[in-house]
C-alpha atoms as a PDB file:
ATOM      1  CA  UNK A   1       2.060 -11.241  19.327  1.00  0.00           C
ATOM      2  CA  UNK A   2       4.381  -8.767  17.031  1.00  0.00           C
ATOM      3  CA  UNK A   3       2.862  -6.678  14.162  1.00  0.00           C
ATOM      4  CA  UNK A   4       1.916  -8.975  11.648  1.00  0.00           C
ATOM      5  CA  UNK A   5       0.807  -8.602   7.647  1.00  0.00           C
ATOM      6  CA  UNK A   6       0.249 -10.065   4.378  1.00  0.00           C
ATOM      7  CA  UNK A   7      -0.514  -7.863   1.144  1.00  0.00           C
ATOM      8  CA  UNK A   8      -4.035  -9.030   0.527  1.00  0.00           C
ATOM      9  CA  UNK A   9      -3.767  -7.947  -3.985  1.00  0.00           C
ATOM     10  CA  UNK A  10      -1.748  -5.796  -5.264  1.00  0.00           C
ATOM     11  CA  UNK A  11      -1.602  -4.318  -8.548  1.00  0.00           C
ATOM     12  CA  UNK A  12      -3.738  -2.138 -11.123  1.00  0.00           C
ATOM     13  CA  UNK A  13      -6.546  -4.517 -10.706  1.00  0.00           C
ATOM     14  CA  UNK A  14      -7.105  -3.666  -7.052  1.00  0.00           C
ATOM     15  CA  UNK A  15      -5.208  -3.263  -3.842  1.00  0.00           C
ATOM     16  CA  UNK A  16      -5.612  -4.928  -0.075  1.00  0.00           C
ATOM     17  CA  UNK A  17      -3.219  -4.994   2.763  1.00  0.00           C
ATOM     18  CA  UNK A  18      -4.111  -6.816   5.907  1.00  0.00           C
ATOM     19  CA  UNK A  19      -2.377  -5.979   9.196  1.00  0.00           C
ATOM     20  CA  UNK A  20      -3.150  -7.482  12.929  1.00  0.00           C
ATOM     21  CA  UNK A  21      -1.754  -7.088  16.450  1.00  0.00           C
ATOM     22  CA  UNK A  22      -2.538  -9.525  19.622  1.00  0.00           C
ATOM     23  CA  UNK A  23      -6.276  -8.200  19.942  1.00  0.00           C
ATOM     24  CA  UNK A  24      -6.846  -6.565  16.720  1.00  0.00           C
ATOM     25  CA  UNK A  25      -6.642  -6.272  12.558  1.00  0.00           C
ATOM     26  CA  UNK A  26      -7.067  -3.519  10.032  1.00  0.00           C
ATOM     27  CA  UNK A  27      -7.677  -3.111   6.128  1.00  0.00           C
ATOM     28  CA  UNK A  28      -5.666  -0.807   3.927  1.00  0.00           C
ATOM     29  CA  UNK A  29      -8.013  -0.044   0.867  1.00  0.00           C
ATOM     30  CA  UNK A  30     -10.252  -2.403  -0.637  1.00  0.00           C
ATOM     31  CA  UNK A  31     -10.052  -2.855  -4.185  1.00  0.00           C
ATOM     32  CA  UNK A  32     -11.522  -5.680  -4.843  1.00  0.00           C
ATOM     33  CA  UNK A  33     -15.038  -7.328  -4.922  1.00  0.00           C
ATOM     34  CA  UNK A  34     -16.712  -7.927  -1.820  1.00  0.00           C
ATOM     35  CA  UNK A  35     -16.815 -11.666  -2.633  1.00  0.00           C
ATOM     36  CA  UNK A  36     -13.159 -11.387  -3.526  1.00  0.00           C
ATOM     37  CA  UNK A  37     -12.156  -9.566  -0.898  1.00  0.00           C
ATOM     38  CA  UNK A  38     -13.460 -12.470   1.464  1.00  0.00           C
ATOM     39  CA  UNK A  39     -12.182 -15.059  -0.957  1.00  0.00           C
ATOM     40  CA  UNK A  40      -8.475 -13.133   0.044  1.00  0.00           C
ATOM     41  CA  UNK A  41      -9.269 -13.507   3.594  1.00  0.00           C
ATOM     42  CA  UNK A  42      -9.982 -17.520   3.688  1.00  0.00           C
ATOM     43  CA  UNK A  43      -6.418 -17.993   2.143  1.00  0.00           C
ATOM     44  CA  UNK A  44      -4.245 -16.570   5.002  1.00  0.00           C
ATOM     45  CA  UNK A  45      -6.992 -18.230   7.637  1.00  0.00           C
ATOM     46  CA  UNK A  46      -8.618 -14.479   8.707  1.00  0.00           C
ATOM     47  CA  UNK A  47     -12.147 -13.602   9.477  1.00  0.00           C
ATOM     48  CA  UNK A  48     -13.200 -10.360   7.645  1.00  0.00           C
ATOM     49  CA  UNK A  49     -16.048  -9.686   9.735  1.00  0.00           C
ATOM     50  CA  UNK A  50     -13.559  -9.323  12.763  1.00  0.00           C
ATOM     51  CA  UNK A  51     -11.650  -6.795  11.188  1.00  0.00           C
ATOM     52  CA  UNK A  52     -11.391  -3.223  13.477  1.00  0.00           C
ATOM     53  CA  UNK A  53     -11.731  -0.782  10.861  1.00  0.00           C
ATOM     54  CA  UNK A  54     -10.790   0.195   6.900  1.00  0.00           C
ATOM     55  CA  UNK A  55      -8.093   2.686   6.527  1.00  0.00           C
ATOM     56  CA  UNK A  56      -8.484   4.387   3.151  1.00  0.00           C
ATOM     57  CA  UNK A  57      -5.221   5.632   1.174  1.00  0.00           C
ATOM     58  CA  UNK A  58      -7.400   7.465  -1.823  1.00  0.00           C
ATOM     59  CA  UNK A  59     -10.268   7.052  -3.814  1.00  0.00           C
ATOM     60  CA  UNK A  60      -9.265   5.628  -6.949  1.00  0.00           C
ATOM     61  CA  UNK A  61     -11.744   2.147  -8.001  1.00  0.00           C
ATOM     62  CA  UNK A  62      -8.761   0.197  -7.349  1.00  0.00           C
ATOM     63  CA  UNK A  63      -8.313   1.354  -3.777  1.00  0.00           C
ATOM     64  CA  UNK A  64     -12.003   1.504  -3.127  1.00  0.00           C
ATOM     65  CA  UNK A  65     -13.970  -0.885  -5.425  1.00  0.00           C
ATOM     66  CA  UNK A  66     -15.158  -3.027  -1.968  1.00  0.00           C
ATOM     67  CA  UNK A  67     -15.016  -0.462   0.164  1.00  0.00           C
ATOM     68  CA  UNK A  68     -18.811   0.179   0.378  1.00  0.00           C
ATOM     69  CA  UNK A  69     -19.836  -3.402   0.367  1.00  0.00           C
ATOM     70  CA  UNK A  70     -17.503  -4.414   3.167  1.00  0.00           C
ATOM     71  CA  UNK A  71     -18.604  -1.276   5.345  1.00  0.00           C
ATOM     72  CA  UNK A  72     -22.220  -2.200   5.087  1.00  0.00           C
ATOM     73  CA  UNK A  73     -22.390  -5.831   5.266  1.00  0.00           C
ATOM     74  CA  UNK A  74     -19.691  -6.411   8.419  1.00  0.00           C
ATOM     75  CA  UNK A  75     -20.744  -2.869  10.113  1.00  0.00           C
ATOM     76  CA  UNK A  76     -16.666  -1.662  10.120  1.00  0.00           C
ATOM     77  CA  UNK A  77     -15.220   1.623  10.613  1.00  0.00           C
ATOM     78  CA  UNK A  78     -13.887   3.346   7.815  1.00  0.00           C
ATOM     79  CA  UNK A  79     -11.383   5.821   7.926  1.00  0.00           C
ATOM     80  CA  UNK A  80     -10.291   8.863   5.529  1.00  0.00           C
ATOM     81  CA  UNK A  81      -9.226  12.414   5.460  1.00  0.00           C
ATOM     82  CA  UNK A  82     -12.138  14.864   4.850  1.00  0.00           C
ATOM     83  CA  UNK A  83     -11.096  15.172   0.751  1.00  0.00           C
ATOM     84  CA  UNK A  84     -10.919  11.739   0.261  1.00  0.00           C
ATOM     85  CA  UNK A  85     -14.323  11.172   1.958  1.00  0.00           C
ATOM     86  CA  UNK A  86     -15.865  13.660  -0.273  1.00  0.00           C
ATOM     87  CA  UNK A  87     -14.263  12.628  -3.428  1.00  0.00           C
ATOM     88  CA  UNK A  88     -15.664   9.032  -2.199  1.00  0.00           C
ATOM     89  CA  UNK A  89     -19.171  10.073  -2.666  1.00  0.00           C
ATOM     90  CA  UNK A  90     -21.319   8.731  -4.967  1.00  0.00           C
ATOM     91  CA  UNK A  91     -18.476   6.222  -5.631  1.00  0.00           C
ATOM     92  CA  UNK A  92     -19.248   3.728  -2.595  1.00  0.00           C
ATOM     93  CA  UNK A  93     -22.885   3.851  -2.046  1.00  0.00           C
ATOM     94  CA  UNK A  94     -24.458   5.044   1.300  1.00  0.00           C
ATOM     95  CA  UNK A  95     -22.247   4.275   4.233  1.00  0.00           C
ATOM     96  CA  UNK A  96     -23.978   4.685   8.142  1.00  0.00           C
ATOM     97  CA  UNK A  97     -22.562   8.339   9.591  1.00  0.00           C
ATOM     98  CA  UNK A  98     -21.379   6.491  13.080  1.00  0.00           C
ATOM     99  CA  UNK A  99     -19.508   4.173  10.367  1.00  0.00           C
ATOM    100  CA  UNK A 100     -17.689   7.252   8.692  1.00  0.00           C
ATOM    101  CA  UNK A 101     -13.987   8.656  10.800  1.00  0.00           C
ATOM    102  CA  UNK A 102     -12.303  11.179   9.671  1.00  0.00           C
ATOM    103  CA  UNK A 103      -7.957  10.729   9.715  1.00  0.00           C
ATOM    104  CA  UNK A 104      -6.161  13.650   8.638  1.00  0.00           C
ATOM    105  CA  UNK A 105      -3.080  13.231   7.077  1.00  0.00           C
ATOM    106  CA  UNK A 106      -0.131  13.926   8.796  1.00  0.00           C
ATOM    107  CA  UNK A 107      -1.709  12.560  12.139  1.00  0.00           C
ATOM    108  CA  UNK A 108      -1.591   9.724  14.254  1.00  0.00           C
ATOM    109  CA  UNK A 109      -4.020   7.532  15.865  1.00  0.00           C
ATOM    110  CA  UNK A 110      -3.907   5.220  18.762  1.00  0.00           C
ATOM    111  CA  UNK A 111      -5.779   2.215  18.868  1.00  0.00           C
ATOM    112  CA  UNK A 112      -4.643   0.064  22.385  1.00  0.00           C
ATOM    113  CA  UNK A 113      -0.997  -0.925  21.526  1.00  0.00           C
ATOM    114  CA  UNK A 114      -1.107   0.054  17.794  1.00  0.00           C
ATOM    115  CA  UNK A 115      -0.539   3.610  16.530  1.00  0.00           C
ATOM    116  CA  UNK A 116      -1.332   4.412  13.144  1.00  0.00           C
ATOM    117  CA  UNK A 117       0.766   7.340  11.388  1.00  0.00           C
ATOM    118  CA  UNK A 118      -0.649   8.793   8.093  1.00  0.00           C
ATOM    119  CA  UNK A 119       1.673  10.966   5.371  1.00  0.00           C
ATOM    120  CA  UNK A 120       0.876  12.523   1.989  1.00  0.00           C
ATOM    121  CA  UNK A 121       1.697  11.423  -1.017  1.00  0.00           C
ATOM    122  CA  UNK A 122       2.034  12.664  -4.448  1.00  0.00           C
ATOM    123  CA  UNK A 123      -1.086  11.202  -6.602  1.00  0.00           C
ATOM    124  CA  UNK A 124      -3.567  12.273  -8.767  1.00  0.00           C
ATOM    125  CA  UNK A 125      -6.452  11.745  -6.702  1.00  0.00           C
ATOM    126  CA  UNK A 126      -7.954  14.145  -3.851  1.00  0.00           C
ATOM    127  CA  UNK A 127      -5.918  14.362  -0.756  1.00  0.00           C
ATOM    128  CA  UNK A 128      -3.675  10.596  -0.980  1.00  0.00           C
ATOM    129  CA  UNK A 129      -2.192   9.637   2.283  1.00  0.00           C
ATOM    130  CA  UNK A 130      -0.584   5.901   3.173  1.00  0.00           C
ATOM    131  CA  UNK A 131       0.290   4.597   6.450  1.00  0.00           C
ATOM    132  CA  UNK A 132       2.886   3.728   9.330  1.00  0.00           C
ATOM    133  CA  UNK A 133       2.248   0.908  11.575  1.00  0.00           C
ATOM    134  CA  UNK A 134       4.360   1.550  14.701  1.00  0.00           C
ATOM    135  CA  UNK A 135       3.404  -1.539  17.304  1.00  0.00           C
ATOM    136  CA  UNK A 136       5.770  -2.835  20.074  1.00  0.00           C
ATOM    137  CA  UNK A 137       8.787  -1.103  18.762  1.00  0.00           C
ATOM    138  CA  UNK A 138       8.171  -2.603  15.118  1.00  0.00           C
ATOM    139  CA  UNK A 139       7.398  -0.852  12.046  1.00  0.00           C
ATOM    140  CA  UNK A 140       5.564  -1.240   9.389  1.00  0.00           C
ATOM    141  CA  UNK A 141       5.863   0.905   6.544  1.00  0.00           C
ATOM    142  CA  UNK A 142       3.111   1.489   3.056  1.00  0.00           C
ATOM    143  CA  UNK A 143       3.983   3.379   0.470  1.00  0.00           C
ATOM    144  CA  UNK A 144       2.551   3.400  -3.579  1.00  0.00           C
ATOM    145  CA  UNK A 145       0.645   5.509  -5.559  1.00  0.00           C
ATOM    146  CA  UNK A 146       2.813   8.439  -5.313  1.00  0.00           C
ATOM    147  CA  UNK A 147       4.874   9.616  -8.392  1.00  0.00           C
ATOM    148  CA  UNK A 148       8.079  10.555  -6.600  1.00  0.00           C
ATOM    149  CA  UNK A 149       9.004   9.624  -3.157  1.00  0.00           C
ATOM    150  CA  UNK A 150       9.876  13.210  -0.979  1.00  0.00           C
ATOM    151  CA  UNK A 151      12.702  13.475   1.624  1.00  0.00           C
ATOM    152  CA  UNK A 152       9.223  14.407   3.738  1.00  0.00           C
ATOM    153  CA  UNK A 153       7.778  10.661   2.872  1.00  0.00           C
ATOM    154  CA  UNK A 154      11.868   9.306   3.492  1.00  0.00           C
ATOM    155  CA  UNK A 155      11.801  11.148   7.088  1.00  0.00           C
ATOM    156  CA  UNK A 156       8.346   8.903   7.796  1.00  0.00           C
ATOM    157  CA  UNK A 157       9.303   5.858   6.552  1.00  0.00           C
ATOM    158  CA  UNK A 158      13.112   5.142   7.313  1.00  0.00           C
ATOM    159  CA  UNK A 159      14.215   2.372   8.982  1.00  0.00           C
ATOM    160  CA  UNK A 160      11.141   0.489   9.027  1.00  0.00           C
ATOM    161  CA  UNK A 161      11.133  -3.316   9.689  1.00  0.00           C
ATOM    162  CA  UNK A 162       9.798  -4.334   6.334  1.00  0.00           C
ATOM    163  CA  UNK A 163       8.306  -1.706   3.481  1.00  0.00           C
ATOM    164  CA  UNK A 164       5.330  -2.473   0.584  1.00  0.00           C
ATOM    165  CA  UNK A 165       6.748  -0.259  -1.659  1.00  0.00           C
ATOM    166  CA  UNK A 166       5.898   0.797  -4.837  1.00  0.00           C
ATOM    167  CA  UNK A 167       7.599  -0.322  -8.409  1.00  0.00           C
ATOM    168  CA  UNK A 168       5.013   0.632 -10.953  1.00  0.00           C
ATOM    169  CA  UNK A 169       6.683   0.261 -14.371  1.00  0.00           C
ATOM    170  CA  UNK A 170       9.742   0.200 -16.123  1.00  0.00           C
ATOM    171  CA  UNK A 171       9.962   3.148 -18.368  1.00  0.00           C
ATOM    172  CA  UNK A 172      10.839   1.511 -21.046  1.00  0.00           C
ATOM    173  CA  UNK A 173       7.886  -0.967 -20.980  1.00  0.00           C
ATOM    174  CA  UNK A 174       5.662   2.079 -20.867  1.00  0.00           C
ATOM    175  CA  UNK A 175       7.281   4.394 -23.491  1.00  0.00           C
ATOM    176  CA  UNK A 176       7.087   1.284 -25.737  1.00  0.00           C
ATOM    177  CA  UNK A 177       3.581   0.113 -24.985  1.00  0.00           C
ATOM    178  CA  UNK A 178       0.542   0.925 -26.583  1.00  0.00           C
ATOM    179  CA  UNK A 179      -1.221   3.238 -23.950  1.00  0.00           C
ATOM    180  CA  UNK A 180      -1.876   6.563 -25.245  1.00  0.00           C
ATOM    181  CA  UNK A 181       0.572   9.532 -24.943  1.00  0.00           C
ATOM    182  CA  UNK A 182      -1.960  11.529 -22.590  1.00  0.00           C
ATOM    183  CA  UNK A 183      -1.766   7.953 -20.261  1.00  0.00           C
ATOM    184  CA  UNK A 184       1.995   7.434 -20.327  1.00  0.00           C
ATOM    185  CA  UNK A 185       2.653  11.255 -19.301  1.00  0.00           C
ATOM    186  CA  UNK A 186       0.425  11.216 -16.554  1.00  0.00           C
ATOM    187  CA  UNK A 187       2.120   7.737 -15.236  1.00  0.00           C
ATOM    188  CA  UNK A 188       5.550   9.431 -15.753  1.00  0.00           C
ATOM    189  CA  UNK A 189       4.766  12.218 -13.560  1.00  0.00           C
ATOM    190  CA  UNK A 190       5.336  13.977 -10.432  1.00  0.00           C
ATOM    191  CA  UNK A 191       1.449  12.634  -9.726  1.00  0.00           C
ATOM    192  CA  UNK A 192       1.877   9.267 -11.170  1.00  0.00           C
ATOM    193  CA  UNK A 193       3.462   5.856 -10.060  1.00  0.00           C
ATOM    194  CA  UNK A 194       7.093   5.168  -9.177  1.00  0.00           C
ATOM    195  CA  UNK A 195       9.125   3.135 -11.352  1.00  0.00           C
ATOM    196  CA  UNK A 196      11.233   0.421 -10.580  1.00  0.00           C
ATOM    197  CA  UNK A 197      14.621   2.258 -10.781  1.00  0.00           C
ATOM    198  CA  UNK A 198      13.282   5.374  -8.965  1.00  0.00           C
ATOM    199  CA  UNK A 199      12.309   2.741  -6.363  1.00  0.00           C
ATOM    200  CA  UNK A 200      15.033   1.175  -5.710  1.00  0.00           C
ATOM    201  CA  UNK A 201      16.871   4.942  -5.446  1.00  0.00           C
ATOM    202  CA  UNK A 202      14.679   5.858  -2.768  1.00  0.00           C
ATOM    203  CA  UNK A 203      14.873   3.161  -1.355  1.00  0.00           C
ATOM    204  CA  UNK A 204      18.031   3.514  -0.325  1.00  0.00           C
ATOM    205  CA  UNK A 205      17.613   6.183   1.693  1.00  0.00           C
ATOM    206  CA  UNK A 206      15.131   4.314   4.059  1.00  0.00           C
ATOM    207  CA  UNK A 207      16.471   1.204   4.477  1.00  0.00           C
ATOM    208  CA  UNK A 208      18.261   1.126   7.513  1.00  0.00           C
ATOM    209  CA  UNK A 209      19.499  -1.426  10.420  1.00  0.00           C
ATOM    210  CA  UNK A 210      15.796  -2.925  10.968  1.00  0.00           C
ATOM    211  CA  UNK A 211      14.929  -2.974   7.388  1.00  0.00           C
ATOM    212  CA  UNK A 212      14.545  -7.128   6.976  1.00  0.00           C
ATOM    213  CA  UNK A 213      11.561  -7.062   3.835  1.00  0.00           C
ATOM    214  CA  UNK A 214      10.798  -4.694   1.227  1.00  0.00           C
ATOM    215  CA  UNK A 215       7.307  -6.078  -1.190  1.00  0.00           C
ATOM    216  CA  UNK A 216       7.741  -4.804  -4.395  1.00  0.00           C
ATOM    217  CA  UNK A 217       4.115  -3.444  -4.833  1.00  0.00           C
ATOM    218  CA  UNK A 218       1.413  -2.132  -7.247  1.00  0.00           C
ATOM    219  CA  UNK A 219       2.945  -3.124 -10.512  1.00  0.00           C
ATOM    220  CA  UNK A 220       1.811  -2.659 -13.949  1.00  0.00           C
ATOM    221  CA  UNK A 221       0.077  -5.507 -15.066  1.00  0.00           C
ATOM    222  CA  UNK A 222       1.023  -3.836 -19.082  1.00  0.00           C
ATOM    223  CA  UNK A 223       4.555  -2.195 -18.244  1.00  0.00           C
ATOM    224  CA  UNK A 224       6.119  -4.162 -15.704  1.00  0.00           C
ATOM    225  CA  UNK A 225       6.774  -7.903 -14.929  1.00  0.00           C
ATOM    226  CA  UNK A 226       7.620  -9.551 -11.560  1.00  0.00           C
ATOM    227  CA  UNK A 227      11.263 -11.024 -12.400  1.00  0.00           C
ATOM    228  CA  UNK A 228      11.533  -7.176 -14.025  1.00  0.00           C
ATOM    229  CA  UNK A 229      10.999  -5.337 -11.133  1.00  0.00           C
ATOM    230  CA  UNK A 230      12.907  -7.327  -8.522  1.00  0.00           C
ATOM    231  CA  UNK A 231      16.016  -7.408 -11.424  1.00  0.00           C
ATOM    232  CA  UNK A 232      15.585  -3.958 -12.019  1.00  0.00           C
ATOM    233  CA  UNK A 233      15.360  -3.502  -7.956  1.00  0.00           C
ATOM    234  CA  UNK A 234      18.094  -5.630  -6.948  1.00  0.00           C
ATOM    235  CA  UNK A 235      21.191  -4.451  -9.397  1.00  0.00           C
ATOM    236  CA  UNK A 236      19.903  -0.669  -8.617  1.00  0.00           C
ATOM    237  CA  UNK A 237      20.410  -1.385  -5.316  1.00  0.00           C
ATOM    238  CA  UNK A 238      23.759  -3.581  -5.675  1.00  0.00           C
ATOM    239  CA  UNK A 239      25.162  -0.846  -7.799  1.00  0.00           C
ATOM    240  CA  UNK A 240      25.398   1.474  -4.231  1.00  0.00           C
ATOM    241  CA  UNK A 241      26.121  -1.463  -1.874  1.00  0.00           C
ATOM    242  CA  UNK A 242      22.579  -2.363  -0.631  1.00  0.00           C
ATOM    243  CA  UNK A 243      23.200  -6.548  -1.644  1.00  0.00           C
ATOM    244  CA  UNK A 244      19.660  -8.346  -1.219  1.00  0.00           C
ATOM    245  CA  UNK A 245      19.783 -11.477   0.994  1.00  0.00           C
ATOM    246  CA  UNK A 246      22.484  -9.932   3.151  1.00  0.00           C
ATOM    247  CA  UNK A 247      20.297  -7.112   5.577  1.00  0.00           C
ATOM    248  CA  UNK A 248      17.104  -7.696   3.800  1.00  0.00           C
ATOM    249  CA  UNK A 249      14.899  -9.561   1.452  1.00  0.00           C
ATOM    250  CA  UNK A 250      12.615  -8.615  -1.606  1.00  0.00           C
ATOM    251  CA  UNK A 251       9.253 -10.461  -2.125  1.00  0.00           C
ATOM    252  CA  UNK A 252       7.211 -10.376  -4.470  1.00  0.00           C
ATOM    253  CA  UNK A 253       3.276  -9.454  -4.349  1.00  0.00           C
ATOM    254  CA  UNK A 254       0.465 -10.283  -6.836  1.00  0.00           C
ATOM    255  CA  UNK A 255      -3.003  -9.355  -7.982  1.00  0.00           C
ATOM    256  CA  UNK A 256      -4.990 -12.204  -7.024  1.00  0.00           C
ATOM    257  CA  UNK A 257      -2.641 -14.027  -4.350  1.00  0.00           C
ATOM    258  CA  UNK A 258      -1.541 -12.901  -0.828  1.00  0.00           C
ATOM    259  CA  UNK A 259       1.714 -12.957   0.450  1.00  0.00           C
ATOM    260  CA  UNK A 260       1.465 -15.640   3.389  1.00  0.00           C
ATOM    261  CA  UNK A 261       0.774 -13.426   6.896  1.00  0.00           C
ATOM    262  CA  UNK A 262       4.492 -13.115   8.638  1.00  0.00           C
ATOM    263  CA  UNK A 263       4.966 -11.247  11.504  1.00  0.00           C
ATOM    264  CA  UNK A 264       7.781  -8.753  12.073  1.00  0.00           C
END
């Protein structure tokens, strides 16, 4: 079996990615409910309780909300770096010591066939890190929450098979919304979200010859719109030669709906 996936929710609601080799399956974040997090797992036919571990990218509610729940009622390793355990306390309830692994970022870790590479990003949370997937020469590459993407973060994630990438907002959505100033300014920042045009610029510096999908990921459920995002996406890309439906596609992902489990 290749590396396969589906993006469990995504958005500012709460955020799940699923990923599973031959003999195993891991969660990125859980930001849901426990009862919707297992809701998400009966759609694409998965058994939570089987799940190898929790990888954790930050501690934000949306990244974390089912994290506790999960860990206590299926027994599951969780992993985070040391800041983002201690920024989790008091936010997830009492989780079991053997349950509790510490991944630095910038590290890898093996697991059978299935290494797991971990990189900083640039949040505003304690020490936010997202992940590489590298199994049986395929790559899977996550990348949101970060408010500018780094030629560090390119060097990590280029060329990967298929990317969940973040497009926020469009900044015009946001400047013209109704959140406060304080809100908007902290979005806009170097420790805020990506928007759709600054995704699509960085993306072009990863895609490369094995790049087949890109999920457009995390958006603003007030600043940003589906259709928006890929449009936005696509003629950002087109406008430097990078034509969508020739060496890769762009899907879509959603709150409250997974993306159907493909393998790559």
């Amino acid at each position: 079996m290749s590396l396969q996936f589906s993006v469990l929710a995504s958005g500012s609601t709460g955020n799940a990615i699923f990923v599973e080799t031959e003999n195993q399956s891991f969660l990125v974040d859980a930001g849901l409910s426990g009862k919707q997090m297992q809701s998400l797992f009966e759609q694409i036919g998965r058994d939570i309780s089987k799940l190898s571990g929790i990888f954790v990218t930050h501690e934000h509610s949306d990244h974390i909300k089912g994290l506790g729940v999960l860990a206590r009622r299926f027994k599951l390793p969780i992993y985070a770096n040391e800041k983002t355990w201690k920024a989790m306390d008091g936010l997830v309830g009492e989780i079991a010591t053997e349950q509790k692994f510490v991944f630095q970022t910038g590290t890898v870790k093996s697991f059978t066939s299935l290494d797991i590479e971990s990189f900083g990003v640039s949040h505003d949370a304690a020490e936010p890190m997202f992940y590489v997937f590298h199994h049986g020469g395929k790559k899977l590459a996550l990348i949101t929450d970060t408010g500018y993407v780094s030629d560090k973060m390119k060097g990590i994630i280029q060329n990967a098979d298929a990317f969940v990438f973040e497009s926020n907002h469009d900044v015009s959505m946001l400047q013209m919304g109704h959140y406060p100033w304080s809100i908007k300014r902290r979005i806009l920042s170097d420790v805020g979200h990506v928007s759709n045009e600054d995704a699509a610029i960085a993306m072009m510096d990863v895609i490369g010859d094995s790049t087949k999908r890109i999920y457009l990921a995390h958006l603003s459920k007030d600043n940003n719109m589906k259709d928006l995002a890929r449009m936005s996406v696509e003629q950002t890309l087109a406008s430097k030669g990078f034509i969508t439906g020739e060496r890769f596609e762009l899907y879509d992902t959603d709150p409250t709906t997974p993306t159907p489990l493909v393998a790559i």
